[in-house]
Protein backbone atom coordinates (compact mmCIF):
# COMPACT_ATOMS: atom_id res chain seq x y z
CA UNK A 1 92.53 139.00 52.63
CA UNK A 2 95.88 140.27 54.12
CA UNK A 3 94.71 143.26 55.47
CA UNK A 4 91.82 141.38 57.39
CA UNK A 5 94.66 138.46 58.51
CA UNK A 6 96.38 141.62 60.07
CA UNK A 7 93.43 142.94 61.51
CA UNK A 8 92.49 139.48 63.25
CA UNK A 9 96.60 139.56 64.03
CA UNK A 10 96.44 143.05 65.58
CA UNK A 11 93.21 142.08 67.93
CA UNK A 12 95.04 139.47 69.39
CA UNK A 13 98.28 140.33 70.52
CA UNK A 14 98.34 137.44 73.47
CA UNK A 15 98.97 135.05 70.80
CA UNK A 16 102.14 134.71 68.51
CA UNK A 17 101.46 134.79 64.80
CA UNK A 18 103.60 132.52 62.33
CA UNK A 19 102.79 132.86 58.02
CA UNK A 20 103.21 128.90 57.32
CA UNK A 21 102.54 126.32 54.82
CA UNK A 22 99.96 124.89 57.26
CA UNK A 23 97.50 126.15 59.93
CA UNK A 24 97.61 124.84 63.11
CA UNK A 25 97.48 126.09 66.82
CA UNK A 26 100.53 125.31 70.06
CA UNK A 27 99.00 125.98 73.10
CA UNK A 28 102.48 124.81 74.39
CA UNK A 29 104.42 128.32 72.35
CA UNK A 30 100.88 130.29 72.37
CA UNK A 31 101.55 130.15 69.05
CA UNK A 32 99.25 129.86 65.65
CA UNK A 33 100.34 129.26 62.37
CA UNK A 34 98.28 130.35 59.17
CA UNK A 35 98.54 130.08 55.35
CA UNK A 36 96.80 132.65 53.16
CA UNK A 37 98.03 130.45 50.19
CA UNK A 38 94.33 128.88 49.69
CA UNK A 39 91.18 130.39 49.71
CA UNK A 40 90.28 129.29 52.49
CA UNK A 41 93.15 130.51 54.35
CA UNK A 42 91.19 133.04 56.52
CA UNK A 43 89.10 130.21 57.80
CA UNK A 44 91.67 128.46 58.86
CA UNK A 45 93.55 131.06 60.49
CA UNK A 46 90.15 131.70 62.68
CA UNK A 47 89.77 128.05 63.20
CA UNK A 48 93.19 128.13 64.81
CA UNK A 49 92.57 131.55 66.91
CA UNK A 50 89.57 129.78 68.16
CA UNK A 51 91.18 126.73 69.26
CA UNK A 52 93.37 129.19 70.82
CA UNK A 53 90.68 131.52 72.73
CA UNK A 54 88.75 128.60 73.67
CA UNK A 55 91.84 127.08 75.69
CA UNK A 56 92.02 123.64 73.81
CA UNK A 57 95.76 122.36 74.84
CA UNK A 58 95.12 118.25 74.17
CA UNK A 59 92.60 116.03 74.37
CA UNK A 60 91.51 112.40 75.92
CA UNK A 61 89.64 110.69 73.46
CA UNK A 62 88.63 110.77 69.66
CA UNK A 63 84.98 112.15 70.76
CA UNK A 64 86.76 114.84 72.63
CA UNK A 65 88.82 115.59 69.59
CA UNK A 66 85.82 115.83 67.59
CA UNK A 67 83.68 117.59 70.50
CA UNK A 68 86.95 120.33 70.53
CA UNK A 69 86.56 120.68 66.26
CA UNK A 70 83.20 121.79 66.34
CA UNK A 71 83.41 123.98 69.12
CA UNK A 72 86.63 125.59 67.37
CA UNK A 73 84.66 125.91 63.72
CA UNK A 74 81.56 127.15 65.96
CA UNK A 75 83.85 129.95 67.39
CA UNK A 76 85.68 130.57 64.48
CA UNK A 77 81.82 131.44 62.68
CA UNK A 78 81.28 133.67 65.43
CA UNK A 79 84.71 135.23 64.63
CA UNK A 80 83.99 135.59 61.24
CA UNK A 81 80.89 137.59 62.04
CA UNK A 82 82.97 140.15 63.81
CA UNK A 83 84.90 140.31 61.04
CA UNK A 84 82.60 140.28 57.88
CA UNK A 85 84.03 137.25 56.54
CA UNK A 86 81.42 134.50 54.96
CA UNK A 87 82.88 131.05 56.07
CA UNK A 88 82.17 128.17 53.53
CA UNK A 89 79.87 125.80 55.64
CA UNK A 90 80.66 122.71 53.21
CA UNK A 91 84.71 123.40 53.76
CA UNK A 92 83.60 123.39 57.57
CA UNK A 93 82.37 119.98 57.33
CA UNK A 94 84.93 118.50 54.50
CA UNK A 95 87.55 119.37 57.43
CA UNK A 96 85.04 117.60 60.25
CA UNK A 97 84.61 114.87 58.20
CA UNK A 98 88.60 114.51 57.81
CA UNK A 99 88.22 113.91 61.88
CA UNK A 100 84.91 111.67 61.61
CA UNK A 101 87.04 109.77 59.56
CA UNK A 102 90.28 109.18 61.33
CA UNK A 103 87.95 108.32 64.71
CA UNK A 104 86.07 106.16 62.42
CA UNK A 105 89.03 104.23 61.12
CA UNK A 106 90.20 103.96 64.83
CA UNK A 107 86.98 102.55 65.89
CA UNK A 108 87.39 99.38 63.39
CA UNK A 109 88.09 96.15 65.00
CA UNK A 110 91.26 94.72 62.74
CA UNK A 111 89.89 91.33 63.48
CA UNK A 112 86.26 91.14 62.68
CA UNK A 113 85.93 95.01 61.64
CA UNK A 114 82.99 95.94 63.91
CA UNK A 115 83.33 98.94 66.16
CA UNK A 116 85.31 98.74 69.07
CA UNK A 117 84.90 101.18 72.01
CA UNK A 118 87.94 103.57 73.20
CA UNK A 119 88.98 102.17 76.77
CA UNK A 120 91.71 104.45 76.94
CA UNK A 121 93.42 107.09 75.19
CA UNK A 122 95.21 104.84 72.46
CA UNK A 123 93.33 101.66 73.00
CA UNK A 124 89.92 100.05 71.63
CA UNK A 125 88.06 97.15 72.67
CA UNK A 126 85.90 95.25 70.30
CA UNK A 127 82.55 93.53 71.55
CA UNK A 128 81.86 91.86 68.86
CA UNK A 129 85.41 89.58 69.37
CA UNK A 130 87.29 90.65 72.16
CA UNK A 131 90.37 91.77 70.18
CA UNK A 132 91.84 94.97 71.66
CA UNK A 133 94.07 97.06 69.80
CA UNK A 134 96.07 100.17 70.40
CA UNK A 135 96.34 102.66 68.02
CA UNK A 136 98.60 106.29 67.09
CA UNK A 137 98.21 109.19 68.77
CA UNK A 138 99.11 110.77 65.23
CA UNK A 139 96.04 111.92 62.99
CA UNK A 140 98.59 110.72 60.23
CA UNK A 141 99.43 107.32 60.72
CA UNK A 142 97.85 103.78 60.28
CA UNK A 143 94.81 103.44 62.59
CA UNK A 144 95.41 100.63 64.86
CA UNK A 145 97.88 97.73 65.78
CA UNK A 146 96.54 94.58 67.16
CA UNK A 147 97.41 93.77 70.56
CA UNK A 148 95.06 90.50 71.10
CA UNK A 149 91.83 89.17 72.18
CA UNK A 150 90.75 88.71 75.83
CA UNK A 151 89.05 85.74 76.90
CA UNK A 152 85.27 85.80 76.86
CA UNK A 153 83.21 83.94 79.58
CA UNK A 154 80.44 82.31 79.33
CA UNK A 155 77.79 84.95 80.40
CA UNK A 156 78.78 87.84 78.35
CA UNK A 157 76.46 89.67 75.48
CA UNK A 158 76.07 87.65 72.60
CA UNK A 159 78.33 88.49 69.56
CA UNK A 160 77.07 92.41 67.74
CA UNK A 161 76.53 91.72 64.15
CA UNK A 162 78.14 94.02 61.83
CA UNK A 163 75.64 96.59 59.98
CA UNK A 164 76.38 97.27 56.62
């Protein structure tokens, strides 16, 4: 595994190369950070490198996020290809899923918990009940604060019932 970590390394010298306890990608240093701690430490370091050959420096909404997660594991498959490595598809989509799940969470109205749409970056607007709510730009905090609910006329949609 080291010797292929190196090889990936040595193929692209544009980036900077850090051993870490995490893998991640700073389009601000040009920098990617890998672990070959796990076994699934080569993945990740391609995941990053792709991130990093496919230009992603930040994104506008959670669908963008997402949208910029599968293209990354999509290049980092065709990266593995190049370099004989067998990526685990179900670790591909247990690390989606961590992303399907933090837009997910987002997307929950804290009031009536239907799905709210993203109005802006932070912010969500619920249909259903017309709270709005603003929520982290960190994958690792609490979802959402509430901010209030705007006043519904007369003529708009009649309340979304929640599916479950």
């Amino acid at each position: 595994m080291e010797q292929t970590a190196r090889k990936i390394i040595a193929d692209h010298p544009q980036f900077t190369f850090v051993a870490s306890k995490t893998a991640s990608w700073s389009p601000r240093d040009s920098q990617i950070s890998y672990t070959l701690a796990s076994a699934f430490g080569l993945a990740g370091l391609l995941h990053e490198l792709a991130h990093a050959l496919l230009g992603h420096t930040n994104y506008a909404t959670d669908i963008d996020l997402l949208h910029k997660e599968v293209s990354a594991w999509e290049k980092a498959a065709t990266l593995a290809d190049r370099y004989h490595i067998t990526l685990d598809q179900n670790h591909m989509q247990d690390c989606l899923d961590t992303y399907r799940d933090w837009a997910y969470k987002r997307s929950i109205c804290p009031s009536c918990h239907a799905n709210g749409l993203q109005t802006a970056a932070q912010d969500y607007h619920c249909l259903n009940c017309g709270q709005q709510w603003h929520v982290s730009g960190s994958r690792f905090c609490r979802p959402y604060r509430r901010t209030g609910h705007t006043k519904k006329s007369q003529d708009t949609v009649p309340a979304l019932s929640r599916f479950v």
